[in-house]
PDB file of N, CA and C in Angstrom:
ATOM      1  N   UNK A   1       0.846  -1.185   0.000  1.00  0.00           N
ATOM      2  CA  UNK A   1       0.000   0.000   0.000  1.00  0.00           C
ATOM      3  C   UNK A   1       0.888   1.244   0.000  1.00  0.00           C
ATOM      4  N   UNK A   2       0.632   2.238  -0.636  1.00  0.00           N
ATOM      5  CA  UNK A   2       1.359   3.360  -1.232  1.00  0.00           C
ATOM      6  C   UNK A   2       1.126   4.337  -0.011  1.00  0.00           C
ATOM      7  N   UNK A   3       1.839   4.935   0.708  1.00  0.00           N
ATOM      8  CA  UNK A   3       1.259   5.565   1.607  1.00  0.00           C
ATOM      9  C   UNK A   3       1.193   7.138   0.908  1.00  0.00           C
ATOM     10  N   UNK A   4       0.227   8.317   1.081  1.00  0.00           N
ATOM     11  CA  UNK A   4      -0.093   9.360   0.759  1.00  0.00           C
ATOM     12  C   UNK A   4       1.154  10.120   1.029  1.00  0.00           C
ATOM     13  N   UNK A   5       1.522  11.153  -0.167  1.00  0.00           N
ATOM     14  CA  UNK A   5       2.796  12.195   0.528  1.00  0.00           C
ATOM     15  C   UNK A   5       2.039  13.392   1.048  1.00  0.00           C
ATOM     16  N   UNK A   6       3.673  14.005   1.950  1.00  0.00           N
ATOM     17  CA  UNK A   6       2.792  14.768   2.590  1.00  0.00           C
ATOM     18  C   UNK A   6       2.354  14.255   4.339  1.00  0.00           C
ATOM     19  N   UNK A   7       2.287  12.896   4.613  1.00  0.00           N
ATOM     20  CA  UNK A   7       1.431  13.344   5.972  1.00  0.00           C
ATOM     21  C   UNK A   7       2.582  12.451   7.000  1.00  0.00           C
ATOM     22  N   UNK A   8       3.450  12.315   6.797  1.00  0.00           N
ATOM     23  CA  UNK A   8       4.708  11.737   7.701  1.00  0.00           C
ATOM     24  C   UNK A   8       4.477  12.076   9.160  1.00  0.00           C
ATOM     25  N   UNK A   9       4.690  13.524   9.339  1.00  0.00           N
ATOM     26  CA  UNK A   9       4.424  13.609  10.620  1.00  0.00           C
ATOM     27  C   UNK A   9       3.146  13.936  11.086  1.00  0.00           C
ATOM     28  N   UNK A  10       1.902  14.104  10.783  1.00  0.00           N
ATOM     29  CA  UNK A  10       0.608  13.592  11.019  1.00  0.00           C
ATOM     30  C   UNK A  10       0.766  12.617  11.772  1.00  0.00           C
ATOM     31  N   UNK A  11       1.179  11.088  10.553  1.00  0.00           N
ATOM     32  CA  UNK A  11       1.269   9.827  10.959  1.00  0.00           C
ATOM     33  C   UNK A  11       2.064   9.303  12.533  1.00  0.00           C
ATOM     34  N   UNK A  12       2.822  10.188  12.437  1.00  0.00           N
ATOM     35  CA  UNK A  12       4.235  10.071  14.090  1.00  0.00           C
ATOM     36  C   UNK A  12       3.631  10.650  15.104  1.00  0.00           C
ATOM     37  N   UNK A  13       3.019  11.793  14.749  1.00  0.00           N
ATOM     38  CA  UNK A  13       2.420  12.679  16.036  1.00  0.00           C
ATOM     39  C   UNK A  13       0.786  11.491  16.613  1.00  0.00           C
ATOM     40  N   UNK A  14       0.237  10.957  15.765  1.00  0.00           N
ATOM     41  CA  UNK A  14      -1.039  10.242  16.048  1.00  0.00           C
ATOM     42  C   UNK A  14      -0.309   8.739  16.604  1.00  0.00           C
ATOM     43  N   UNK A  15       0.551   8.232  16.382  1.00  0.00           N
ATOM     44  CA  UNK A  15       1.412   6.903  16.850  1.00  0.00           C
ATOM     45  C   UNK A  15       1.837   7.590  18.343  1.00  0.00           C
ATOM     46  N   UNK A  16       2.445   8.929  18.326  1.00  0.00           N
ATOM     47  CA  UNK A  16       2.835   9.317  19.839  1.00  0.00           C
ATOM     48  C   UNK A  16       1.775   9.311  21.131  1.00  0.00           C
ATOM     49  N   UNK A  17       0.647   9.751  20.499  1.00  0.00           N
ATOM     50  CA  UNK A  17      -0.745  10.288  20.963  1.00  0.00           C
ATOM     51  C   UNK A  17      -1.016   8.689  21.803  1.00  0.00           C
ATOM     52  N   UNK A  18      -1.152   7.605  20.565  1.00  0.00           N
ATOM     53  CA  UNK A  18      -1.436   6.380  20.801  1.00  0.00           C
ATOM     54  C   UNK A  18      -0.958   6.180  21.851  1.00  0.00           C
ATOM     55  N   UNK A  19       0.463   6.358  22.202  1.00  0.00           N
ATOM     56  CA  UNK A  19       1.738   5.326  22.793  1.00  0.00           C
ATOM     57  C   UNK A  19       0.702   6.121  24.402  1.00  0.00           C
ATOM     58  N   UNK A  20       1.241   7.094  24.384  1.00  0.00           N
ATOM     59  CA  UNK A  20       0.904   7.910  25.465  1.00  0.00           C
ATOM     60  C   UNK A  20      -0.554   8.026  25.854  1.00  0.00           C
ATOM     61  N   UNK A  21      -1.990   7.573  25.352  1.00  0.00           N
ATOM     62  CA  UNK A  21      -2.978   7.180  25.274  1.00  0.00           C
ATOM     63  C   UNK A  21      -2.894   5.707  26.446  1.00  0.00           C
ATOM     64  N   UNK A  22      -2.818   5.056  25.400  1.00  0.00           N
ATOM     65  CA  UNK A  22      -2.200   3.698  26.149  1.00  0.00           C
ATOM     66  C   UNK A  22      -1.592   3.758  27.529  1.00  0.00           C
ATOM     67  N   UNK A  23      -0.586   4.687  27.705  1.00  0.00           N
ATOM     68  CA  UNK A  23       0.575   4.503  28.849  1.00  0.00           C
ATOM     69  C   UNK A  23      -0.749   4.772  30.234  1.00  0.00           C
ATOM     70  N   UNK A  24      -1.392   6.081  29.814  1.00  0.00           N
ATOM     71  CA  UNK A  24      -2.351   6.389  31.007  1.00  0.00           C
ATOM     72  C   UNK A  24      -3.422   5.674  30.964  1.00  0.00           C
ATOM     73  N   UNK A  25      -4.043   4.570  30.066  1.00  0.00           N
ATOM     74  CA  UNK A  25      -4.779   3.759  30.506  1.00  0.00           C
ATOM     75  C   UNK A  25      -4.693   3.003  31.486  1.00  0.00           C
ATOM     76  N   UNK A  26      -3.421   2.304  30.774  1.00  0.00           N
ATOM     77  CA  UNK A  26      -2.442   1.336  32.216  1.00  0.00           C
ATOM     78  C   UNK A  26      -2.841   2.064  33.433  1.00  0.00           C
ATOM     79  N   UNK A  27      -2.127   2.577  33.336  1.00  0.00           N
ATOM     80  CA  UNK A  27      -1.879   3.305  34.549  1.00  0.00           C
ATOM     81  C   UNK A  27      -3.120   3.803  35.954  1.00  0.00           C
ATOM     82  N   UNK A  28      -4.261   4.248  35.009  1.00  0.00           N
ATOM     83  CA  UNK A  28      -5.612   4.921  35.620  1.00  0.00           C
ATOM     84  C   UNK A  28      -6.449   3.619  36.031  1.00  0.00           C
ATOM     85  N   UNK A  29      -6.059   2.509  35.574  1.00  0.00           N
ATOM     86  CA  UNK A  29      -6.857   0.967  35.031  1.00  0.00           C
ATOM     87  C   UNK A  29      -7.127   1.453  36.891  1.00  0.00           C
ATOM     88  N   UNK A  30      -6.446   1.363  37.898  1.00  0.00           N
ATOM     89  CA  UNK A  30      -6.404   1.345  39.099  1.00  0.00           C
ATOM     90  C   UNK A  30      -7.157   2.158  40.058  1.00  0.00           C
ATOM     91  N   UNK A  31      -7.069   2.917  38.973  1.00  0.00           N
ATOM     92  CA  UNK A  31      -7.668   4.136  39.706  1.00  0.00           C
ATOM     93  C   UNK A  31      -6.172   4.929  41.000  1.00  0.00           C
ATOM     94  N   UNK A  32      -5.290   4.499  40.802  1.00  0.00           N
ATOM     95  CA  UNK A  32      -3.877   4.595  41.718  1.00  0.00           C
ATOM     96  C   UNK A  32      -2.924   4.524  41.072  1.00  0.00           C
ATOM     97  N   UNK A  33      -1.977   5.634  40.998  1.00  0.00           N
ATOM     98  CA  UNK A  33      -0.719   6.000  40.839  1.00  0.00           C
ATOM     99  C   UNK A  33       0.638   5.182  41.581  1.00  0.00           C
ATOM    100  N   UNK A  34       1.530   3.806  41.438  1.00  0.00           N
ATOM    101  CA  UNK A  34       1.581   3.619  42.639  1.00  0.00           C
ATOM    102  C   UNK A  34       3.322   2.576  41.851  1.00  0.00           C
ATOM    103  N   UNK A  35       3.613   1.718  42.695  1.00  0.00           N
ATOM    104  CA  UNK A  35       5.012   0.980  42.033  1.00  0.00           C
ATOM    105  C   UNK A  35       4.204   0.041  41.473  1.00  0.00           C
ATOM    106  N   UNK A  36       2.958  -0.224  41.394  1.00  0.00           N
ATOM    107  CA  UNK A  36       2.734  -1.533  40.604  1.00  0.00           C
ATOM    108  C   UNK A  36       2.558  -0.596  38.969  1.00  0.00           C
ATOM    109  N   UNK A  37       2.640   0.339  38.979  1.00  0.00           N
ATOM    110  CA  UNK A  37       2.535   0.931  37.507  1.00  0.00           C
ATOM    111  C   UNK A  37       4.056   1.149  36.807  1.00  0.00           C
ATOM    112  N   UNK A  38       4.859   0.222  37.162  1.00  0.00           N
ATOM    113  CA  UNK A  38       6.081   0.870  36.725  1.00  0.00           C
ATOM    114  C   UNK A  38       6.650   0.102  35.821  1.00  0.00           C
ATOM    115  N   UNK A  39       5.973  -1.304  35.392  1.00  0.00           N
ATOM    116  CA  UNK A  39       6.168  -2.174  34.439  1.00  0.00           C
ATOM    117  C   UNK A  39       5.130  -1.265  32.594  1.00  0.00           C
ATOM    118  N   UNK A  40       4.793  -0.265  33.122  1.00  0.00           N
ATOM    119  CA  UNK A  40       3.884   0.652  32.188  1.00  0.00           C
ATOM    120  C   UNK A  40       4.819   1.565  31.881  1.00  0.00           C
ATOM    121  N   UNK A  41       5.536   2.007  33.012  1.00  0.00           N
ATOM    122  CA  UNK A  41       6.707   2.780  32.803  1.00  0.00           C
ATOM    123  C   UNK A  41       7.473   2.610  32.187  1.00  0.00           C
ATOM    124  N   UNK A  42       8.252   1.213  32.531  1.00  0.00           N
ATOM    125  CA  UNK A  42       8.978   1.018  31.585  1.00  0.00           C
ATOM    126  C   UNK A  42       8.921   0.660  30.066  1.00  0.00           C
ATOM    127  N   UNK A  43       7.524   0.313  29.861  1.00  0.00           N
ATOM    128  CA  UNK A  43       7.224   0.233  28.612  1.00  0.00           C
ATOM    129  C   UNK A  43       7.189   1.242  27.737  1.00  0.00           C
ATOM    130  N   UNK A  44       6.736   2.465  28.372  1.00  0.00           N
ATOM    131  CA  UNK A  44       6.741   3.830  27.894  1.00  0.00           C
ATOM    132  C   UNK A  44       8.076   4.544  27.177  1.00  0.00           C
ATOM    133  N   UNK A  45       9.029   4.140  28.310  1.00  0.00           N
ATOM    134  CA  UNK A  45      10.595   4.330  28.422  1.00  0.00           C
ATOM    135  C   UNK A  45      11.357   3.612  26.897  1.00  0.00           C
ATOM    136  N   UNK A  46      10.535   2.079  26.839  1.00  0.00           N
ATOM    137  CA  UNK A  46      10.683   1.599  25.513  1.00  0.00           C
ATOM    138  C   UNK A  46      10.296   2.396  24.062  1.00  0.00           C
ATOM    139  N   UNK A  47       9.409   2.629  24.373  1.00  0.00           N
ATOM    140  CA  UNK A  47       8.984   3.902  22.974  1.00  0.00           C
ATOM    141  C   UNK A  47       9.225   5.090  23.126  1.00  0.00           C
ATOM    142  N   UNK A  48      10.059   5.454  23.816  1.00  0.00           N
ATOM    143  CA  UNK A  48      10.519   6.669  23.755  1.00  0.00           C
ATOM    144  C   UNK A  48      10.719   7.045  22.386  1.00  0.00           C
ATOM    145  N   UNK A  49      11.239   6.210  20.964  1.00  0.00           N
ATOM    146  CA  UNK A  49      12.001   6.838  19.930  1.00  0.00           C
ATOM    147  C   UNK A  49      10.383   6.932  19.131  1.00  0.00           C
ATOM    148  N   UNK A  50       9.466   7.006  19.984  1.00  0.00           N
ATOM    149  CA  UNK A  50       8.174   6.771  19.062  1.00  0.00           C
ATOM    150  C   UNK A  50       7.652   8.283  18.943  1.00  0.00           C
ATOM    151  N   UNK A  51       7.896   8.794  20.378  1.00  0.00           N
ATOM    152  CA  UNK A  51       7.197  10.038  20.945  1.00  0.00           C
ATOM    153  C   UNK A  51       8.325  11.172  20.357  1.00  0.00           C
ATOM    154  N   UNK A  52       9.603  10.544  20.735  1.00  0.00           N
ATOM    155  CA  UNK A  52      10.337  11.782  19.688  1.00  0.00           C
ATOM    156  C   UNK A  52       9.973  11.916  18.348  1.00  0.00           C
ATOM    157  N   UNK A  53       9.773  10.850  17.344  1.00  0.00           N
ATOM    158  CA  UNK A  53       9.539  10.878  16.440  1.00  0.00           C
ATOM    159  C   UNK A  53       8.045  12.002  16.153  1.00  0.00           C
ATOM    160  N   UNK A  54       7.035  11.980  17.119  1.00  0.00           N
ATOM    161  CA  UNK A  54       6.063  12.624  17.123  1.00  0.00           C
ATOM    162  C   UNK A  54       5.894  14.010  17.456  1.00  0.00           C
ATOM    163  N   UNK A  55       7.567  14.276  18.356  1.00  0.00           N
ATOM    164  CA  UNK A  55       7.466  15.927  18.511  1.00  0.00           C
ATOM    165  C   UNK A  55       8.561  16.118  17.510  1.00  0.00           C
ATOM    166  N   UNK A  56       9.119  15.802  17.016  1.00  0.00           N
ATOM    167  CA  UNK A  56      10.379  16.076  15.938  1.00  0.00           C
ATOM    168  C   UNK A  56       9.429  16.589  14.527  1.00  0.00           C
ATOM    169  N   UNK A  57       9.797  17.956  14.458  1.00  0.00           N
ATOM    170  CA  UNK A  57       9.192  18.447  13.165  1.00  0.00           C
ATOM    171  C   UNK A  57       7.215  18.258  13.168  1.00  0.00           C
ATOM    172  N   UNK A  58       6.884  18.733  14.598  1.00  0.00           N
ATOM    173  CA  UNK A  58       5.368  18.558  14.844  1.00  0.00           C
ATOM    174  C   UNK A  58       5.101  19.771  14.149  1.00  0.00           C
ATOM    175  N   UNK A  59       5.662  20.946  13.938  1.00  0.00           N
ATOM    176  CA  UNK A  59       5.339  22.031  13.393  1.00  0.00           C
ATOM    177  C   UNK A  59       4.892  22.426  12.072  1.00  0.00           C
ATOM    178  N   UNK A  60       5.356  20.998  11.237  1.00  0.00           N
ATOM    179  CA  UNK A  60       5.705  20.998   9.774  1.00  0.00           C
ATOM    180  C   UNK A  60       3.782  20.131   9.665  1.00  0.00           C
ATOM    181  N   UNK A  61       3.257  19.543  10.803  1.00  0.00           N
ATOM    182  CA  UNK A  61       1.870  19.313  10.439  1.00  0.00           C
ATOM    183  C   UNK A  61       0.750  20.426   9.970  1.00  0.00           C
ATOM    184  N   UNK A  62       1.416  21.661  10.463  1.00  0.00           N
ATOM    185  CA  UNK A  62       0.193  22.437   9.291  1.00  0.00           C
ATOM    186  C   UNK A  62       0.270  22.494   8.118  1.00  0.00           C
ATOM    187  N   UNK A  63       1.373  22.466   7.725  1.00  0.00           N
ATOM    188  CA  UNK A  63       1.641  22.780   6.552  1.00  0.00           C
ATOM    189  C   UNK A  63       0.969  21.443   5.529  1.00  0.00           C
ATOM    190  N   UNK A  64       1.393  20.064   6.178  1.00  0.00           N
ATOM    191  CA  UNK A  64       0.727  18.796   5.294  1.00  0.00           C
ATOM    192  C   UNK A  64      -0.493  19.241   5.932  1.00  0.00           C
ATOM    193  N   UNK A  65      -1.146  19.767   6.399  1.00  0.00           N
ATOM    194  CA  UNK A  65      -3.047  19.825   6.238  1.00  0.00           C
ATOM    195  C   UNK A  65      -3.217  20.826   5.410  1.00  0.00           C
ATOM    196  N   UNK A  66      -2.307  21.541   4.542  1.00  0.00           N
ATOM    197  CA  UNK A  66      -2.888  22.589   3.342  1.00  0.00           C
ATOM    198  C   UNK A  66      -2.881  21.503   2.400  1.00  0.00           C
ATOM    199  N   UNK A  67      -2.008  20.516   1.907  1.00  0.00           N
ATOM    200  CA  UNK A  67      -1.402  19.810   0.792  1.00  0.00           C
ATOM    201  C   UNK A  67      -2.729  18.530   0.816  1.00  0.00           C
TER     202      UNK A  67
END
């Protein structure tokens, strides 16, 4: 599948959203902030290169919503 040009970082910033979506689900599942949430943590810590990817050049998304 051909992906559309133009929406790169759209695509990174909505994958970051996800990651970090996710992380506070975990987390709230409890209703408690606490050390049993830290296996969430570290998962988070794992995608770190996901969320950079999503603030790296977030600015350049207005511009792909004219195109």
């Amino acid at each position: 599948m051909e992906e559309i040009k133009g929406i790169t970082q759209t695509k990174e910033l909505l994958k970051g959203i996800e990651v970090l979506v996710e992380f506070g689900a975990k987390v709230a599942a409890d209703k408690k902030v606490n050390a049993e949430d830290l296996p969430a943590v570290i998962e988070l810590a794992k995608k770190f290169e996901v969320l950079m990817a999503a603030a790296k050049d977030a600015d350049q998304i207005k511009e792909e919503q004219k195109h």
